[in-house]
C-alpha atoms as a PDB file:
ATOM      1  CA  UNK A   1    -122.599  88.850 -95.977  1.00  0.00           C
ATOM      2  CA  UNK A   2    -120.770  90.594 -93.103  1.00  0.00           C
ATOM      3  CA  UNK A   3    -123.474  92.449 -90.600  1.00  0.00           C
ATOM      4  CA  UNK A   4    -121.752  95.964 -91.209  1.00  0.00           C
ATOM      5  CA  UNK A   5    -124.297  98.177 -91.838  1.00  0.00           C
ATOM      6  CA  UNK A   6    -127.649  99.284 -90.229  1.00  0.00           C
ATOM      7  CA  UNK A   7    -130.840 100.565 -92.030  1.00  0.00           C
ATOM      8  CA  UNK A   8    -132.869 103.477 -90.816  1.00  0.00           C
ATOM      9  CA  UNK A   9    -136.819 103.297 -89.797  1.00  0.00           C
ATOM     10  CA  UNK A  10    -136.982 105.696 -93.409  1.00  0.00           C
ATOM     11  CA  UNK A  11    -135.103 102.961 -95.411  1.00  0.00           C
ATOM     12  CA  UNK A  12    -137.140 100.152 -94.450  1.00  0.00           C
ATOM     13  CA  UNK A  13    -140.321 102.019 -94.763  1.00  0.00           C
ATOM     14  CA  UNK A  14    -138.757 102.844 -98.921  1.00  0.00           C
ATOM     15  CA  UNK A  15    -137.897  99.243 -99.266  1.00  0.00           C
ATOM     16  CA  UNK A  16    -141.312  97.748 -97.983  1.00  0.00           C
ATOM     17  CA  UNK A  17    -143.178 100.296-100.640  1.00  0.00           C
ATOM     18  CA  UNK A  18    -140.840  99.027-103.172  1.00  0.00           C
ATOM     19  CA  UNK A  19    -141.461  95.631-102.375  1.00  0.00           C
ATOM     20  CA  UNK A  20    -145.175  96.129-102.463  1.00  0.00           C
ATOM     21  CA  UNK A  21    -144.832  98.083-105.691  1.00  0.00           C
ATOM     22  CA  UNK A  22    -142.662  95.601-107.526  1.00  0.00           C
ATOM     23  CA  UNK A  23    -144.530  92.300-106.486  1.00  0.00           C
ATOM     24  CA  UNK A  24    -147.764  93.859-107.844  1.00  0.00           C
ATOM     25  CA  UNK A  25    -145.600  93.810-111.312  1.00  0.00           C
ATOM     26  CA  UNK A  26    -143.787  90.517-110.385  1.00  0.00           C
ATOM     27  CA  UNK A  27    -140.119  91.909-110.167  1.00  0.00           C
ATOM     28  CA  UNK A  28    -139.784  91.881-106.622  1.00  0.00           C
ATOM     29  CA  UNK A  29    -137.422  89.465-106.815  1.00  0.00           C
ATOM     30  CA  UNK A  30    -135.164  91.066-109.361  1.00  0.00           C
ATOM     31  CA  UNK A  31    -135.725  94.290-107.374  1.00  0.00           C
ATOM     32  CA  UNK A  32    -133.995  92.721-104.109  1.00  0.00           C
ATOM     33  CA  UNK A  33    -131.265  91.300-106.007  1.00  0.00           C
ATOM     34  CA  UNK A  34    -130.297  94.260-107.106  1.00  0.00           C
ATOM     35  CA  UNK A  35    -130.027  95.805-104.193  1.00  0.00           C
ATOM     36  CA  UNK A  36    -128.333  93.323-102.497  1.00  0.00           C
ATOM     37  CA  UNK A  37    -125.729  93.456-105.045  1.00  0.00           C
ATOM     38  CA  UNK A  38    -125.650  97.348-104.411  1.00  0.00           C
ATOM     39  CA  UNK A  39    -125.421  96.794-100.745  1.00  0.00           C
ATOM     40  CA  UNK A  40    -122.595  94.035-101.319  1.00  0.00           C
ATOM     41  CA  UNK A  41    -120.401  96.330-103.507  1.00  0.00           C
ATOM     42  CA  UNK A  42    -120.637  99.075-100.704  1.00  0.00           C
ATOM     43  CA  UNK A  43    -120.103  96.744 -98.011  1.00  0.00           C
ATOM     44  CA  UNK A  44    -116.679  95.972 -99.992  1.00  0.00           C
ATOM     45  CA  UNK A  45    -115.865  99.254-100.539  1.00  0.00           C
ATOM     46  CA  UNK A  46    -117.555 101.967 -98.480  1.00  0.00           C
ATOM     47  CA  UNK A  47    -114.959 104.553 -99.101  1.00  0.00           C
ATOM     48  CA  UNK A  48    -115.551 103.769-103.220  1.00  0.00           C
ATOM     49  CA  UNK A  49    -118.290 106.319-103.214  1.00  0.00           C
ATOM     50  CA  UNK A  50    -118.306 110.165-103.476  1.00  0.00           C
ATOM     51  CA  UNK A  51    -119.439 112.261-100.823  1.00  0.00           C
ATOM     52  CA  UNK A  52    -122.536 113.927-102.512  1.00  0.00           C
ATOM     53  CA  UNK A  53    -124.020 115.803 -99.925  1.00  0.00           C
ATOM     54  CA  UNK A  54    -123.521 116.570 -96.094  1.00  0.00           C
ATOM     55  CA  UNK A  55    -121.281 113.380 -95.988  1.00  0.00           C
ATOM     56  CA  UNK A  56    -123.932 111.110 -97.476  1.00  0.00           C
ATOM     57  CA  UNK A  57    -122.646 108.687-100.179  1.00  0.00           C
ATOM     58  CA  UNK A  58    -125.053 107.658-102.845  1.00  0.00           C
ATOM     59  CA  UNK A  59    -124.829 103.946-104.601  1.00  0.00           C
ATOM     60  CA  UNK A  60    -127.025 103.694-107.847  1.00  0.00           C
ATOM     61  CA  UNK A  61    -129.057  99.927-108.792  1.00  0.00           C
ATOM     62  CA  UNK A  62    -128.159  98.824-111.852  1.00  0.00           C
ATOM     63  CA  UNK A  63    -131.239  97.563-113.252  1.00  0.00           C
ATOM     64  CA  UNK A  64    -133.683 100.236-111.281  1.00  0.00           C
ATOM     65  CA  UNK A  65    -133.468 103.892-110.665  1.00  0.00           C
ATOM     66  CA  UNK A  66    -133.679 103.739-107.181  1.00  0.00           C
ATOM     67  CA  UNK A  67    -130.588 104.551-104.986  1.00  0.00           C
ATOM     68  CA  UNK A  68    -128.944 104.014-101.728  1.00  0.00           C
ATOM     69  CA  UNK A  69    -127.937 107.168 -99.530  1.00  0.00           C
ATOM     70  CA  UNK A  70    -125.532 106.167 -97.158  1.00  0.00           C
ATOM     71  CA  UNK A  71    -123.549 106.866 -94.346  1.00  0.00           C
ATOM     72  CA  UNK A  72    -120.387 105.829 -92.699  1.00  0.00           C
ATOM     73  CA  UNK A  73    -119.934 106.152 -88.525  1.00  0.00           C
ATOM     74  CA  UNK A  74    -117.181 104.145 -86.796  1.00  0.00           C
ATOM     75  CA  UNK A  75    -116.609 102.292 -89.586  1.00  0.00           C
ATOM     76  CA  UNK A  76    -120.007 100.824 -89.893  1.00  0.00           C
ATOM     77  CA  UNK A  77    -122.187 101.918 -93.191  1.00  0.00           C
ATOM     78  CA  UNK A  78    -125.744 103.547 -91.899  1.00  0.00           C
ATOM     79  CA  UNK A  79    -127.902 103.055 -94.897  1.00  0.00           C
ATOM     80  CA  UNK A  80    -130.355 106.383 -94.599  1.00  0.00           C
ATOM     81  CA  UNK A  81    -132.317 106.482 -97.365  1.00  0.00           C
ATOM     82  CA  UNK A  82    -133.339 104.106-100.644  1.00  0.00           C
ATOM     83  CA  UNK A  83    -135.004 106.634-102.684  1.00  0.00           C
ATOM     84  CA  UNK A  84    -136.424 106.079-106.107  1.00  0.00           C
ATOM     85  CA  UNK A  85    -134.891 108.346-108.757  1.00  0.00           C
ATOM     86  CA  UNK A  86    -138.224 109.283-110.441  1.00  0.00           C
ATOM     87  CA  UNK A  87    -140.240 110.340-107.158  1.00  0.00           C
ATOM     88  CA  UNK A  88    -141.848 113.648-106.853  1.00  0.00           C
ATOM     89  CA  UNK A  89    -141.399 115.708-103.706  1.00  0.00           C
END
């Protein structure tokens, strides 16, 4: 996979806690795959996404409701956020 993209401090941080979460329930594998095929798809297409808010794309998983909230500067995707859909704020 091409090294296009860069992953915030926050992403990593969302990732790790979903990592944590989902090998306590022994999916942390299928969690990872998924969003490697997310980050794949965007890495294909970038532009393929709409602009939801302030010029931050969103990619959904397919098997988990967690997202990827994305960026694109000089042509390289800045992945911001990986939020899970259910989370209270």
């Amino acid at each position: 996979m091409e090294e296009n993209y860069d992953i915030s401090d926050e992403a990593k941080l969302e990732l790790h806690k979903a990592k944590c979460y989902f090998q306590f329930l022994g999916r942390e594998e299928e969690f990872f795959n998924d969003f490697l095929h997310q980050l794949r798809v965007t890495l294909q297409m970038p532009y393929g996404f709409q602009v939801r808010y302030r010029d931050i794309r969103i990619v959904k998983f397919e098997q988990f409701e967690y997202s990827i909230h994305y960026n694109i500067y000089n042509d390289r995707i800045v992945i911001l956020k990986v939020l899970n859909q259910r989370q209270n704020y």
